[in-house]
PDB file of N, CA and C in Angstrom:
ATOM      1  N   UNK A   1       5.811  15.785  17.094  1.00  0.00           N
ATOM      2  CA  UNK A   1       5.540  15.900  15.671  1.00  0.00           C
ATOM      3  C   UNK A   1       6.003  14.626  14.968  1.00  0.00           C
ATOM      4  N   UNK A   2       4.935  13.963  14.152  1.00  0.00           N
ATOM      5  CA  UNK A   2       5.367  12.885  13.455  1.00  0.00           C
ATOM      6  C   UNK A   2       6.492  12.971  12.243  1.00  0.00           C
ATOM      7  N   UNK A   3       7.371  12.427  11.878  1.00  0.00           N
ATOM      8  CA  UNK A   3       8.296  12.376  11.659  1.00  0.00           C
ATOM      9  C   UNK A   3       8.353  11.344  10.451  1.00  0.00           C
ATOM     10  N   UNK A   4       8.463  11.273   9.083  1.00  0.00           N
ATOM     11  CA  UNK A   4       8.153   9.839   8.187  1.00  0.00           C
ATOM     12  C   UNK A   4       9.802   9.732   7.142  1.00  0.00           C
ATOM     13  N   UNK A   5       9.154   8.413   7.688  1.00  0.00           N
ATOM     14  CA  UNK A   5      10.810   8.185   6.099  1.00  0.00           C
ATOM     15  C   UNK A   5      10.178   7.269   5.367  1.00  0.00           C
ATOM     16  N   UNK A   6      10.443   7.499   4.518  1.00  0.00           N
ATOM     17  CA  UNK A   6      10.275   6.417   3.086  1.00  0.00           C
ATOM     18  C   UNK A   6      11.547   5.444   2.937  1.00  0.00           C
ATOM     19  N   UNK A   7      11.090   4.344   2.080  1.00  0.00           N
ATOM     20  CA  UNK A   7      12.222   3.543   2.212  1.00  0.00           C
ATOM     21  C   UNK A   7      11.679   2.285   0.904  1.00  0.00           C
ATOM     22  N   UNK A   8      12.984   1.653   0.319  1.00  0.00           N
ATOM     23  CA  UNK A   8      12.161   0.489  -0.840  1.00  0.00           C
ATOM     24  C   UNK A   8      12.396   1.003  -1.748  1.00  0.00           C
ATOM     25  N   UNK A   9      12.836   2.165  -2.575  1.00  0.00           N
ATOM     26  CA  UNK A   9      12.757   2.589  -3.658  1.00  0.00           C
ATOM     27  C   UNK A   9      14.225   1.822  -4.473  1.00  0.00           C
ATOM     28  N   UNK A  10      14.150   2.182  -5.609  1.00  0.00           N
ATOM     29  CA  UNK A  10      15.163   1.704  -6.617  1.00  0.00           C
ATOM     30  C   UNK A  10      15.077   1.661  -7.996  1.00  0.00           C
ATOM     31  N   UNK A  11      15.667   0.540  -8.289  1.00  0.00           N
ATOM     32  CA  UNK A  11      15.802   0.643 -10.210  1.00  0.00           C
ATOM     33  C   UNK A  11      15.439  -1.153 -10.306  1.00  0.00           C
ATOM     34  N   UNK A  12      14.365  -1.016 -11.221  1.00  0.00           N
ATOM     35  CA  UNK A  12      13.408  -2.553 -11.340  1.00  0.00           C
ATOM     36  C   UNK A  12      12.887  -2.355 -12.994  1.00  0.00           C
ATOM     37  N   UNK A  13      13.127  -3.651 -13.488  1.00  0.00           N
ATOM     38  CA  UNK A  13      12.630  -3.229 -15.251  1.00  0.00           C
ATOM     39  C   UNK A  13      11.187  -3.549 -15.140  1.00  0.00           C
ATOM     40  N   UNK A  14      10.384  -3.287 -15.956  1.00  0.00           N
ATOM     41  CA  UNK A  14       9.312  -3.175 -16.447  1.00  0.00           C
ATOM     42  C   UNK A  14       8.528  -4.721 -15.971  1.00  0.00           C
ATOM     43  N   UNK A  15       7.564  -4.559 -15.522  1.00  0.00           N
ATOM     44  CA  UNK A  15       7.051  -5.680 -14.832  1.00  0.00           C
ATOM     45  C   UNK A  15       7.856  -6.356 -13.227  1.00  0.00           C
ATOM     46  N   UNK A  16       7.894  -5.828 -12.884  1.00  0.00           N
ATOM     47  CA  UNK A  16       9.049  -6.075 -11.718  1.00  0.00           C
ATOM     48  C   UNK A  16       7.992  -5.633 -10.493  1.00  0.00           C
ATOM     49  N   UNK A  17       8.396  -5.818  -9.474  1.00  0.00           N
ATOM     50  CA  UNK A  17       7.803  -5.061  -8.433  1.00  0.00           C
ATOM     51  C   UNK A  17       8.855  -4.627  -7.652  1.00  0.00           C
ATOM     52  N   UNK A  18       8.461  -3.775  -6.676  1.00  0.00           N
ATOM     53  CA  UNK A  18       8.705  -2.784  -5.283  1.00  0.00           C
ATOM     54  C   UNK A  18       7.477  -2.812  -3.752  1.00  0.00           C
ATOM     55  N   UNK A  19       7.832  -2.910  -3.036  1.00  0.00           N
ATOM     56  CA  UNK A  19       7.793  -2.365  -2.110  1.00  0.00           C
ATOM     57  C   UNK A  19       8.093  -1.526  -0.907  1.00  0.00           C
ATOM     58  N   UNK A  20       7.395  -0.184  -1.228  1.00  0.00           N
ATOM     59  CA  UNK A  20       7.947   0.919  -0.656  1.00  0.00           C
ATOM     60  C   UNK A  20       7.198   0.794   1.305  1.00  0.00           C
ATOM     61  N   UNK A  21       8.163   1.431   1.991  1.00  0.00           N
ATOM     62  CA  UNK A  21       8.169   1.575   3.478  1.00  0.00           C
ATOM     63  C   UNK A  21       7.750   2.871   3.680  1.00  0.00           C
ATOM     64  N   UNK A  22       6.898   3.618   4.699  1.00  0.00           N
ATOM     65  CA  UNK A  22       6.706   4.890   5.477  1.00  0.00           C
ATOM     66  C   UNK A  22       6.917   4.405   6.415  1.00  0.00           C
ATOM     67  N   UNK A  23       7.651   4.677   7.435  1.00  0.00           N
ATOM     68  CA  UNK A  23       7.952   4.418   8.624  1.00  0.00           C
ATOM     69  C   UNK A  23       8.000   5.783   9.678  1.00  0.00           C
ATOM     70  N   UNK A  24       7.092   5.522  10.821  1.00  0.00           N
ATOM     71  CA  UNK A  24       6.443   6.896  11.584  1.00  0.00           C
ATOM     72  C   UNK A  24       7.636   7.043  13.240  1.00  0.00           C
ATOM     73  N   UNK A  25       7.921   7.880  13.019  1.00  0.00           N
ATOM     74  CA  UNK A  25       9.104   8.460  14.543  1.00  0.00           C
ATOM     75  C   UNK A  25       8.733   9.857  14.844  1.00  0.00           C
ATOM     76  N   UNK A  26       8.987   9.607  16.181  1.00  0.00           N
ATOM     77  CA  UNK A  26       8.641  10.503  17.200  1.00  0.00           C
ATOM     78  C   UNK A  26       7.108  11.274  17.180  1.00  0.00           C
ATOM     79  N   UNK A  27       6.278   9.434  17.345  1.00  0.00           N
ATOM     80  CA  UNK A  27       4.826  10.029  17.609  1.00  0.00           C
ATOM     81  C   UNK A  27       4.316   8.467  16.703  1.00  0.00           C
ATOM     82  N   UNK A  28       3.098   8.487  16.626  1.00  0.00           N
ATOM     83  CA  UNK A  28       2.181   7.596  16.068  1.00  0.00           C
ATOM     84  C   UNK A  28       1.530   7.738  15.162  1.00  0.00           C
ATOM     85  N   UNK A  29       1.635   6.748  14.142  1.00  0.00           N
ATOM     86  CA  UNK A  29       1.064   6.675  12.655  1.00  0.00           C
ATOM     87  C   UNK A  29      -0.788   6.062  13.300  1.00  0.00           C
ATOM     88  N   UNK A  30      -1.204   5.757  14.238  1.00  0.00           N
ATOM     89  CA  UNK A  30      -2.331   5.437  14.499  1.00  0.00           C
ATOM     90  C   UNK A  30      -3.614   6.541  14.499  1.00  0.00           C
ATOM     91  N   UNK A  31      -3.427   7.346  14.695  1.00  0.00           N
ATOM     92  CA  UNK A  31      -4.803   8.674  14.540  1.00  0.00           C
ATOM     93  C   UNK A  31      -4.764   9.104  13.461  1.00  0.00           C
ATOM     94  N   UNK A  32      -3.688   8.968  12.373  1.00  0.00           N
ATOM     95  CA  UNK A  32      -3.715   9.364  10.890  1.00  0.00           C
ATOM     96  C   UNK A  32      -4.234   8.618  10.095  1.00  0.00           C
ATOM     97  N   UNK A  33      -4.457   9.158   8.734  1.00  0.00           N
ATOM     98  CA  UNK A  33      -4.989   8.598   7.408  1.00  0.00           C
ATOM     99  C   UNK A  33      -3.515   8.457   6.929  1.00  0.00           C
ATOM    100  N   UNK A  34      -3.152   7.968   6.081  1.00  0.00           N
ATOM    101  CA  UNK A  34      -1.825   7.840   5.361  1.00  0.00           C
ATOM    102  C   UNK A  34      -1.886   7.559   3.699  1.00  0.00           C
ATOM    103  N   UNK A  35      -1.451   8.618   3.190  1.00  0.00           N
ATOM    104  CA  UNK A  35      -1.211   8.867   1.268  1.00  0.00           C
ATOM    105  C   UNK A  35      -0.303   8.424   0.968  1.00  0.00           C
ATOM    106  N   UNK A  36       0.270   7.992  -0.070  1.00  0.00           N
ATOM    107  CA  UNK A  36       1.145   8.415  -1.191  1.00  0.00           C
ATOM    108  C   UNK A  36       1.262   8.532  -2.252  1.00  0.00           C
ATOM    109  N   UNK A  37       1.875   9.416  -2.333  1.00  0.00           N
ATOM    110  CA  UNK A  37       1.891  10.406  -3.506  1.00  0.00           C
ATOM    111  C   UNK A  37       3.253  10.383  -4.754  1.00  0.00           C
ATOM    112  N   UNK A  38       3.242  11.001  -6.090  1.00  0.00           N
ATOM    113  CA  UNK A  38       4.327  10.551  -6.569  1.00  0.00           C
ATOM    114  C   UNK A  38       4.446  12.084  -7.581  1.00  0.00           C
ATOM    115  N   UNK A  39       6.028  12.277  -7.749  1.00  0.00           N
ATOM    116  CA  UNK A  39       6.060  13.719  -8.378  1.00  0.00           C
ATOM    117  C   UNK A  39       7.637  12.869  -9.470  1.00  0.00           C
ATOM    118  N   UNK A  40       7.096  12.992 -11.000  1.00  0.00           N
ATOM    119  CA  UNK A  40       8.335  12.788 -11.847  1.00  0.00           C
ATOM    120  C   UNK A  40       8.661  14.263 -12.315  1.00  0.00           C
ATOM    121  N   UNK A  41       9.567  14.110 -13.153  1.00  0.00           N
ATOM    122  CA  UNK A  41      10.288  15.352 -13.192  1.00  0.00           C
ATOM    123  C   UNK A  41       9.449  16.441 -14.458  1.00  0.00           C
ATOM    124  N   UNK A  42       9.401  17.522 -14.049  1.00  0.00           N
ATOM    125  CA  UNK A  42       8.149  18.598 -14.982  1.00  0.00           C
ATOM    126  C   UNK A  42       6.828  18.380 -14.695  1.00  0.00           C
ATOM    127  N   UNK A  43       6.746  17.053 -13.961  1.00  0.00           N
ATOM    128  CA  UNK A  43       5.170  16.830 -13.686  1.00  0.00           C
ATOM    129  C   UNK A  43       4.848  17.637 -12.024  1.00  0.00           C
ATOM    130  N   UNK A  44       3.377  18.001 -12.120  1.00  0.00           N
ATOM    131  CA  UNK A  44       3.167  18.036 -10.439  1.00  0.00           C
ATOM    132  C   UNK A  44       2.635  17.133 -10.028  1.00  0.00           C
ATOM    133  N   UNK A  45       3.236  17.099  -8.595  1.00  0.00           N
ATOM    134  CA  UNK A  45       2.692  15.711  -7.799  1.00  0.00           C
ATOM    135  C   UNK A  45       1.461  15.246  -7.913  1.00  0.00           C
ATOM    136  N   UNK A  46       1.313  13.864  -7.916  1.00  0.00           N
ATOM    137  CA  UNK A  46       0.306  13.451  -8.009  1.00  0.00           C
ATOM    138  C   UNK A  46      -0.284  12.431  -6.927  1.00  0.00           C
ATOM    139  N   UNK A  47      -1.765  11.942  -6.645  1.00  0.00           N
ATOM    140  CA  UNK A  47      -2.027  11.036  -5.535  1.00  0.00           C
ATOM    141  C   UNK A  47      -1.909   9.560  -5.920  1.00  0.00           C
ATOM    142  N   UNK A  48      -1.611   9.065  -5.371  1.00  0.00           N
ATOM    143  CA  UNK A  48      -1.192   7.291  -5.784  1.00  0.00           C
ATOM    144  C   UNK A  48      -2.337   6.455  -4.864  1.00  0.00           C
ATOM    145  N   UNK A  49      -2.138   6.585  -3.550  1.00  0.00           N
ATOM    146  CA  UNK A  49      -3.303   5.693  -2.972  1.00  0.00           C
ATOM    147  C   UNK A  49      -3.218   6.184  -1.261  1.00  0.00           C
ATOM    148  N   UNK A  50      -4.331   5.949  -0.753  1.00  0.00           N
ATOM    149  CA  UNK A  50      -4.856   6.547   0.257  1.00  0.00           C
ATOM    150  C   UNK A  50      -5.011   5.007   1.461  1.00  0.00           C
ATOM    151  N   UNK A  51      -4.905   5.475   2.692  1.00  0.00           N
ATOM    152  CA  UNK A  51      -5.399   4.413   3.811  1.00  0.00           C
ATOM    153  C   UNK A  51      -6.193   4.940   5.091  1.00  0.00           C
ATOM    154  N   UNK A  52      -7.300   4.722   5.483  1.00  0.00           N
ATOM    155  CA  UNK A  52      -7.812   5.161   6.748  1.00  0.00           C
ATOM    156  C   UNK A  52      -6.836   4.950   7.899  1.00  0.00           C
ATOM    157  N   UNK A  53      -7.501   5.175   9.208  1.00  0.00           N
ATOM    158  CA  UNK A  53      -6.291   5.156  10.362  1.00  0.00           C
ATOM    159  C   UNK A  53      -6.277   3.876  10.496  1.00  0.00           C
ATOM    160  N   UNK A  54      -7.793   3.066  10.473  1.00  0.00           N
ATOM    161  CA  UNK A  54      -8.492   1.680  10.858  1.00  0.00           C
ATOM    162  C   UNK A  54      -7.259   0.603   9.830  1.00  0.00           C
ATOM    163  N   UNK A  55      -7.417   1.128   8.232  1.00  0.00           N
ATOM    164  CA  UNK A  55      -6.481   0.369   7.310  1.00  0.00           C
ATOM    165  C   UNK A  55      -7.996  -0.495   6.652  1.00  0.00           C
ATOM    166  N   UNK A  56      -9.482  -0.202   6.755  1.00  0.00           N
ATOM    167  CA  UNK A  56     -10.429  -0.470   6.526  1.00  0.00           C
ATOM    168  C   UNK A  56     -10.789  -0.006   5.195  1.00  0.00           C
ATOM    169  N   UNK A  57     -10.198   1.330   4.909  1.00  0.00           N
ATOM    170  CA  UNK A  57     -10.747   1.799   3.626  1.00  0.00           C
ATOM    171  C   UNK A  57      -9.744   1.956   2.996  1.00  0.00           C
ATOM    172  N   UNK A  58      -9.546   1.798   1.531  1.00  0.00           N
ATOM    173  CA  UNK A  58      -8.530   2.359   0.780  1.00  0.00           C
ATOM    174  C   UNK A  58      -8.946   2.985  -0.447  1.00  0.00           C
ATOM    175  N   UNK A  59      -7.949   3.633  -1.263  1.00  0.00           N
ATOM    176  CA  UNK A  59      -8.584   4.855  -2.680  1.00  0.00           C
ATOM    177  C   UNK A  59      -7.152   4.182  -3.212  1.00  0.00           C
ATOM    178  N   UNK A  60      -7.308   4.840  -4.330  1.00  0.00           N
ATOM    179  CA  UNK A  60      -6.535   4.532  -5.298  1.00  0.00           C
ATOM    180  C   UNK A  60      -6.332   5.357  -6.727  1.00  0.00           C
ATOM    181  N   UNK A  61      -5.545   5.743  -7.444  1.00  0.00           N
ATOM    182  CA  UNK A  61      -5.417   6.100  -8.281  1.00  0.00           C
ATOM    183  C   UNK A  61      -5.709   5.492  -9.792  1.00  0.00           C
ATOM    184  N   UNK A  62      -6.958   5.594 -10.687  1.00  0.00           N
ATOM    185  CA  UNK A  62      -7.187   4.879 -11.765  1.00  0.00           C
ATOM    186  C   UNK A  62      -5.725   4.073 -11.925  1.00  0.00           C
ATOM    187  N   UNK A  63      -4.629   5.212 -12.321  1.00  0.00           N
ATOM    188  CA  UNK A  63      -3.620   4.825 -12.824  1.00  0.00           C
ATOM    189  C   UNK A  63      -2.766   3.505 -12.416  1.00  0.00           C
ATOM    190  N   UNK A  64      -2.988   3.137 -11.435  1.00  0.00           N
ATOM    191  CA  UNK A  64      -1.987   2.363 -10.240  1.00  0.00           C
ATOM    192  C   UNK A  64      -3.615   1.244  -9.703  1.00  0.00           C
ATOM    193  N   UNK A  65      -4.773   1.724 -10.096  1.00  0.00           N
ATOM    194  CA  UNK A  65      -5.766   0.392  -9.384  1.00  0.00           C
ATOM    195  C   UNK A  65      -5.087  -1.272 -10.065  1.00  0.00           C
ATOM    196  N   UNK A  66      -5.650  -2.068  -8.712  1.00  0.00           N
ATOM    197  CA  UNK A  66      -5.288  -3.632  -9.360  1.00  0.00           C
ATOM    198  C   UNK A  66      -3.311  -3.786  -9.760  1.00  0.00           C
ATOM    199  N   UNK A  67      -2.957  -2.931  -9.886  1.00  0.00           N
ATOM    200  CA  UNK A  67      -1.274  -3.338  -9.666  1.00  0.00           C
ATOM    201  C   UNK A  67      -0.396  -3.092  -7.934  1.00  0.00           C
ATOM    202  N   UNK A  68      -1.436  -1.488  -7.456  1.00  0.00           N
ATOM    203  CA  UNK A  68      -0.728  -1.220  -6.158  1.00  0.00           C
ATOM    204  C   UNK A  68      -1.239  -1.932  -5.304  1.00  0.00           C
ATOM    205  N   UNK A  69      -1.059  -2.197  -3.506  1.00  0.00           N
ATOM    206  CA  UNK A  69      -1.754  -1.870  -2.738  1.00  0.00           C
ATOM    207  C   UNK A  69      -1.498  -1.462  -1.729  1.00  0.00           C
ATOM    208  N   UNK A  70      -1.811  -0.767  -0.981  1.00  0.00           N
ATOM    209  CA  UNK A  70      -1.668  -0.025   0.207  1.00  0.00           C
ATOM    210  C   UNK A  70      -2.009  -0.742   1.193  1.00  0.00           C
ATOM    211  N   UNK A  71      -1.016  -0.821   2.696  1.00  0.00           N
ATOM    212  CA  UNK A  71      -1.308  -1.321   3.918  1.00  0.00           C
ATOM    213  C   UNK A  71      -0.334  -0.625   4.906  1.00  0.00           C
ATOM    214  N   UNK A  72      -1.340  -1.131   6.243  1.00  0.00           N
ATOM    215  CA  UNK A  72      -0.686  -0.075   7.288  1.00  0.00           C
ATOM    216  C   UNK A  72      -0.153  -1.445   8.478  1.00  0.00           C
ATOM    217  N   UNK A  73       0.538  -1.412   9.062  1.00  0.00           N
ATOM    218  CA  UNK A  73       0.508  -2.434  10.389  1.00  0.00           C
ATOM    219  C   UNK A  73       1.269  -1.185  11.399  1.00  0.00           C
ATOM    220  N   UNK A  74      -0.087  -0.956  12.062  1.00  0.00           N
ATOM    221  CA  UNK A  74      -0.231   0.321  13.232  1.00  0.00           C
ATOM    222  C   UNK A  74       1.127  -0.459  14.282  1.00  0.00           C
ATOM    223  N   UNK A  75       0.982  -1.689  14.614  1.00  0.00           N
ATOM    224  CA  UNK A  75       1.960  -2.296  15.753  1.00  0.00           C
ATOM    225  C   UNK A  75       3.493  -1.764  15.478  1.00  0.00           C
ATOM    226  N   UNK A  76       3.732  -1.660  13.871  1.00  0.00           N
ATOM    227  CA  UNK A  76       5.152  -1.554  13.743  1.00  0.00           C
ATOM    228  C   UNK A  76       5.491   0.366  13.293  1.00  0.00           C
ATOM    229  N   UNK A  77       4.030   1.062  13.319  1.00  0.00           N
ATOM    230  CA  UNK A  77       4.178   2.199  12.831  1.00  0.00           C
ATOM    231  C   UNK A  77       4.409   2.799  11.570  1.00  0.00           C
ATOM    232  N   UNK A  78       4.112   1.522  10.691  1.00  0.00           N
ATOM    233  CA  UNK A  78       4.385   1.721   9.235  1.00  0.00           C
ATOM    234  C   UNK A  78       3.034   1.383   8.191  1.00  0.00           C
ATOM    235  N   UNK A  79       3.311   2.114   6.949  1.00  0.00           N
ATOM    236  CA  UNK A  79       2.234   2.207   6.178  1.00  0.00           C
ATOM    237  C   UNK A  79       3.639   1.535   4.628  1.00  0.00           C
ATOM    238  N   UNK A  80       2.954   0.339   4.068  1.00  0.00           N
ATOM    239  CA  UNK A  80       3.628   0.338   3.328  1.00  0.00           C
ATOM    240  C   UNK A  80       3.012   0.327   1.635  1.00  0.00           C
ATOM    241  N   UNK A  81       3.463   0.204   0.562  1.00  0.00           N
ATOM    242  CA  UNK A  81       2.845   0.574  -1.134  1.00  0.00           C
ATOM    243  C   UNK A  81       3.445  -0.513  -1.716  1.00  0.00           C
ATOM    244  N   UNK A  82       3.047  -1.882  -1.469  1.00  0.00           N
ATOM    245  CA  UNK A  82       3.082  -3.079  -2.655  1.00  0.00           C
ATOM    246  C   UNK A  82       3.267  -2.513  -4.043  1.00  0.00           C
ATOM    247  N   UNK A  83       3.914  -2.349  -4.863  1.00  0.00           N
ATOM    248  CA  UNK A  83       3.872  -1.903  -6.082  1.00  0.00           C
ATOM    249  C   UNK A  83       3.789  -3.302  -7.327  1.00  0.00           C
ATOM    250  N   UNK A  84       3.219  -3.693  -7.866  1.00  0.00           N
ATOM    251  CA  UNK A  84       3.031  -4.678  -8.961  1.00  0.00           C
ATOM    252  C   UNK A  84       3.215  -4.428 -10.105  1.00  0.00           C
ATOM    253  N   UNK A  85       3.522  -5.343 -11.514  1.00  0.00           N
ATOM    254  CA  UNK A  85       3.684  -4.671 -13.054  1.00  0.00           C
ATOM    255  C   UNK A  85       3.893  -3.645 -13.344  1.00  0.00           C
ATOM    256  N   UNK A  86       4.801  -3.403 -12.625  1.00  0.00           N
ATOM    257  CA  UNK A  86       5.516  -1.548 -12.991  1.00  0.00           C
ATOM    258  C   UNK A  86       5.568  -1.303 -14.410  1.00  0.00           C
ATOM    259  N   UNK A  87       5.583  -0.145 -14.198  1.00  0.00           N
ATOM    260  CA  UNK A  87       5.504   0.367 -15.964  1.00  0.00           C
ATOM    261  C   UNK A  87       6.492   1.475 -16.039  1.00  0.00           C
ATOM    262  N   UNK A  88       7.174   2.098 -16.958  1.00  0.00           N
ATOM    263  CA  UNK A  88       8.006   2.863 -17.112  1.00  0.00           C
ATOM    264  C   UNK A  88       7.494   4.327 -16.626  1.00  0.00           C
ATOM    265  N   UNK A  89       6.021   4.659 -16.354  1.00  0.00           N
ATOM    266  CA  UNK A  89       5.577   5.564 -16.518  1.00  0.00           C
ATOM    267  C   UNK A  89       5.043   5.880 -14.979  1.00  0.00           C
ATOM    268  N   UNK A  90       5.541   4.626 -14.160  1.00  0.00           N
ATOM    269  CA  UNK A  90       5.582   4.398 -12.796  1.00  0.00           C
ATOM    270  C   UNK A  90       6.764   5.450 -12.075  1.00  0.00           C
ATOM    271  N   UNK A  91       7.984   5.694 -13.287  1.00  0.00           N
ATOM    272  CA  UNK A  91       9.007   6.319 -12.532  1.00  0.00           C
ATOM    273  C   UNK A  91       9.047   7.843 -11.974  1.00  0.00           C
ATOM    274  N   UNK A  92       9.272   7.843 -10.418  1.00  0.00           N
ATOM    275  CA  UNK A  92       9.016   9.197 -10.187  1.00  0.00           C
ATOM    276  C   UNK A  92       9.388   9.440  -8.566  1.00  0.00           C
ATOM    277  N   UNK A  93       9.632  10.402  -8.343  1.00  0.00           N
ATOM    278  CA  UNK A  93       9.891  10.287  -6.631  1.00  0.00           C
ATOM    279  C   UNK A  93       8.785  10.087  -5.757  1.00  0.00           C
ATOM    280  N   UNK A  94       8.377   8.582  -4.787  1.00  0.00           N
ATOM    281  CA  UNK A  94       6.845   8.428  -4.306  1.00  0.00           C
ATOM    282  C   UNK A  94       7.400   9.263  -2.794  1.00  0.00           C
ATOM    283  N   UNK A  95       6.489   9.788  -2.168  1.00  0.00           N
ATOM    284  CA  UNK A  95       6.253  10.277  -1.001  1.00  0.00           C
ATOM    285  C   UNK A  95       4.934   9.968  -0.307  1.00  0.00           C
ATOM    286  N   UNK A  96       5.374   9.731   0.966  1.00  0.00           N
ATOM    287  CA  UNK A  96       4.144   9.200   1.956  1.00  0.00           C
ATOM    288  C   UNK A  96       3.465  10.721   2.915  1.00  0.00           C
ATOM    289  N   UNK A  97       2.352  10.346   3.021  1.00  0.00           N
ATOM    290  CA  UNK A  97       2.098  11.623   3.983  1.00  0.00           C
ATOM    291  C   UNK A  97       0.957  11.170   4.938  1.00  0.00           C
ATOM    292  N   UNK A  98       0.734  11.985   6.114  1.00  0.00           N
ATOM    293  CA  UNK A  98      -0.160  11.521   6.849  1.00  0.00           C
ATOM    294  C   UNK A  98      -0.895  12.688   7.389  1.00  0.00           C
ATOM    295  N   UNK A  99      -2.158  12.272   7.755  1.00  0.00           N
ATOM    296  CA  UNK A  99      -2.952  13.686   8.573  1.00  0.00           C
ATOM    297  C   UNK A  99      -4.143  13.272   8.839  1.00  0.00           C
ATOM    298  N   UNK A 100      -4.892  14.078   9.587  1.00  0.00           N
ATOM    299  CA  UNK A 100      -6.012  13.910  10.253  1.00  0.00           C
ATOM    300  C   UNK A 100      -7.225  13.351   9.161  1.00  0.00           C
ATOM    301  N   UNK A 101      -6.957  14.123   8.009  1.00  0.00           N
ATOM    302  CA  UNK A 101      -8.398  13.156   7.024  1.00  0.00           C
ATOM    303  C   UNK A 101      -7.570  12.892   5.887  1.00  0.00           C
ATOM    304  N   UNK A 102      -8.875  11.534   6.043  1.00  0.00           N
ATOM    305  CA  UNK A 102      -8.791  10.557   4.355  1.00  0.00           C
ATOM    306  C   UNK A 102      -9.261  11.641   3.501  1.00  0.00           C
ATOM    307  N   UNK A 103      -8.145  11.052   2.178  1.00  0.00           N
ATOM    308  CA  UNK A 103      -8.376  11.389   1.229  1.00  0.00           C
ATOM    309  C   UNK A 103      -7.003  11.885   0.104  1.00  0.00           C
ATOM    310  N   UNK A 104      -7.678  12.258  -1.018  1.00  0.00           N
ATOM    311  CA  UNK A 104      -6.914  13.084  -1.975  1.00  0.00           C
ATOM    312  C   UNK A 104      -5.646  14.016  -1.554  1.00  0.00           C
ATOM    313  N   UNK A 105      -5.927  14.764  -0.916  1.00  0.00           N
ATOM    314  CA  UNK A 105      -4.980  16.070  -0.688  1.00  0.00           C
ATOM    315  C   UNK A 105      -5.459  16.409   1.036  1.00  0.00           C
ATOM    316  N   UNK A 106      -4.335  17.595   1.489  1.00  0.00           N
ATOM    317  CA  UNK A 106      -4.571  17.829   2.642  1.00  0.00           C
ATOM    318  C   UNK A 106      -4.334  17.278   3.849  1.00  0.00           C
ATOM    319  N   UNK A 107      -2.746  16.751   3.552  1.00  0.00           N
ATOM    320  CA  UNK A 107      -2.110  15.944   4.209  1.00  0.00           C
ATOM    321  C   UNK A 107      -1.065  16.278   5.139  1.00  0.00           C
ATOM    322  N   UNK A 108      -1.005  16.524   6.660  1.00  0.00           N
ATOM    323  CA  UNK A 108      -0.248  17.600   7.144  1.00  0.00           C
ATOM    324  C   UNK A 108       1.941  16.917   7.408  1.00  0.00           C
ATOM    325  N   UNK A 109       1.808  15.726   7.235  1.00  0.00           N
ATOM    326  CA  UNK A 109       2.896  15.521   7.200  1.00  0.00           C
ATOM    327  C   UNK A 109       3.853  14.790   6.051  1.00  0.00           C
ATOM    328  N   UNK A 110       4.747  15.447   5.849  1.00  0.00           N
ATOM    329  CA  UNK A 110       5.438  14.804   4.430  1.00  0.00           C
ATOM    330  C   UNK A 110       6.916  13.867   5.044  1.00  0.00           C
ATOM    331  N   UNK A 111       7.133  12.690   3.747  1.00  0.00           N
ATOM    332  CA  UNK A 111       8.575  12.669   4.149  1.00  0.00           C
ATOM    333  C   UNK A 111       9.068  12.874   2.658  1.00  0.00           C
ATOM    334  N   UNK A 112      10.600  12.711   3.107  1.00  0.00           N
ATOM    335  CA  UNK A 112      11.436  13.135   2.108  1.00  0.00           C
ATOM    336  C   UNK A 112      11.680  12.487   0.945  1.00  0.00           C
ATOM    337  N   UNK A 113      11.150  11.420   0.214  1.00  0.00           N
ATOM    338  CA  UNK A 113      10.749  10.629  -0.763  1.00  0.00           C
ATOM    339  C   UNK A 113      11.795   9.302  -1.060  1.00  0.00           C
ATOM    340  N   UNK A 114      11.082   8.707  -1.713  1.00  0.00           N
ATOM    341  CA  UNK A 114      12.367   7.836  -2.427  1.00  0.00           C
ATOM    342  C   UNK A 114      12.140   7.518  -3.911  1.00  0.00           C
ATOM    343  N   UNK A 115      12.924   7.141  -4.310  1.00  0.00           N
ATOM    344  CA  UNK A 115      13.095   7.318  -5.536  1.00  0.00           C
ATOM    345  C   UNK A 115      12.621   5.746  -6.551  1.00  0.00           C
ATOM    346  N   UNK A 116      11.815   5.806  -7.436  1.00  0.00           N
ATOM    347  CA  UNK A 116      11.658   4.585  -8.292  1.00  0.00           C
ATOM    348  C   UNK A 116      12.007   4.810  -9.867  1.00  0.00           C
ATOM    349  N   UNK A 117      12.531   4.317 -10.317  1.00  0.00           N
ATOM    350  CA  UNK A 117      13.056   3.917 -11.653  1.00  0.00           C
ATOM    351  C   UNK A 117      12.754   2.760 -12.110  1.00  0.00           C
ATOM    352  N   UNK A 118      11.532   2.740 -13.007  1.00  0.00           N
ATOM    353  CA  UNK A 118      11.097   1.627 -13.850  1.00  0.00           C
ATOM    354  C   UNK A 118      12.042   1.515 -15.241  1.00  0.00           C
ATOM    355  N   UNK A 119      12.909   0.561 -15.541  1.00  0.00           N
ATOM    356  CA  UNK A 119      13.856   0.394 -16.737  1.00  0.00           C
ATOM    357  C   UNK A 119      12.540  -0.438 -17.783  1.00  0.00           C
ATOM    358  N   UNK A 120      12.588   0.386 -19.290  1.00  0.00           N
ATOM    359  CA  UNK A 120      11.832  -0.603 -20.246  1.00  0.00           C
ATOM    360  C   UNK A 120      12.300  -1.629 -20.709  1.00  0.00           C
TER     361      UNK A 120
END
């Protein structure tokens, strides 16, 4: 069973960047699609950006197009979330997930999140 940690998160002011880590144990991030997703507090989670297994296709969230981007390097087992011009409204716990199909939702593995704090 694949196994994910997140990693990269923190406290960055407004226009700043991040780059967040998924990192895949005990098993292979290669036959999966890989999400992430982001949940602030009272809100429900939401989708941030999507990657095929290939790393050929990507989705994106209106909200986050042209600032994020999503990449995978299968060799090291990781999927990582370039984050660009953060905005305060960026802040929220991101979580990575992976599973058999691209897309939106329907993602069979979660990890335990990390945390971003955009300061205005």
């Amino acid at each position: 069973q694949v196994q994910l940690v997140e990693s990269g998160g923190g406290l960055v002011q407004a226009g700043g960047s991040l780059r967040l880590s998924c990192a895949a144990s005990g098993g292979t991030l290669r036959p999966y699609a890989v999400g992430w997703f982001r949940q602030s507090p009272g809100k429900e989670r939401e989708f941030v950006a999507a990657v095929t297994m290939s790393g050929n296709i990507k989705d994106y969230a209106d909200s986050v197009k042209g600032r994020f981007t999503i990449s995978r390097d299968n060799s090291k087992n990781t999927v990582y979330l370039q984050m660009n011009s953060l905005k305060p409204e960026d802040t929220a716990v991101y979580y990575c997930a992976a599973g058999p199909r691209f897309g939106r939702q329907s993602y069979t593995y979660w990890g335990q999140g990390t945390q971003v704090t955009v300061s205005s």
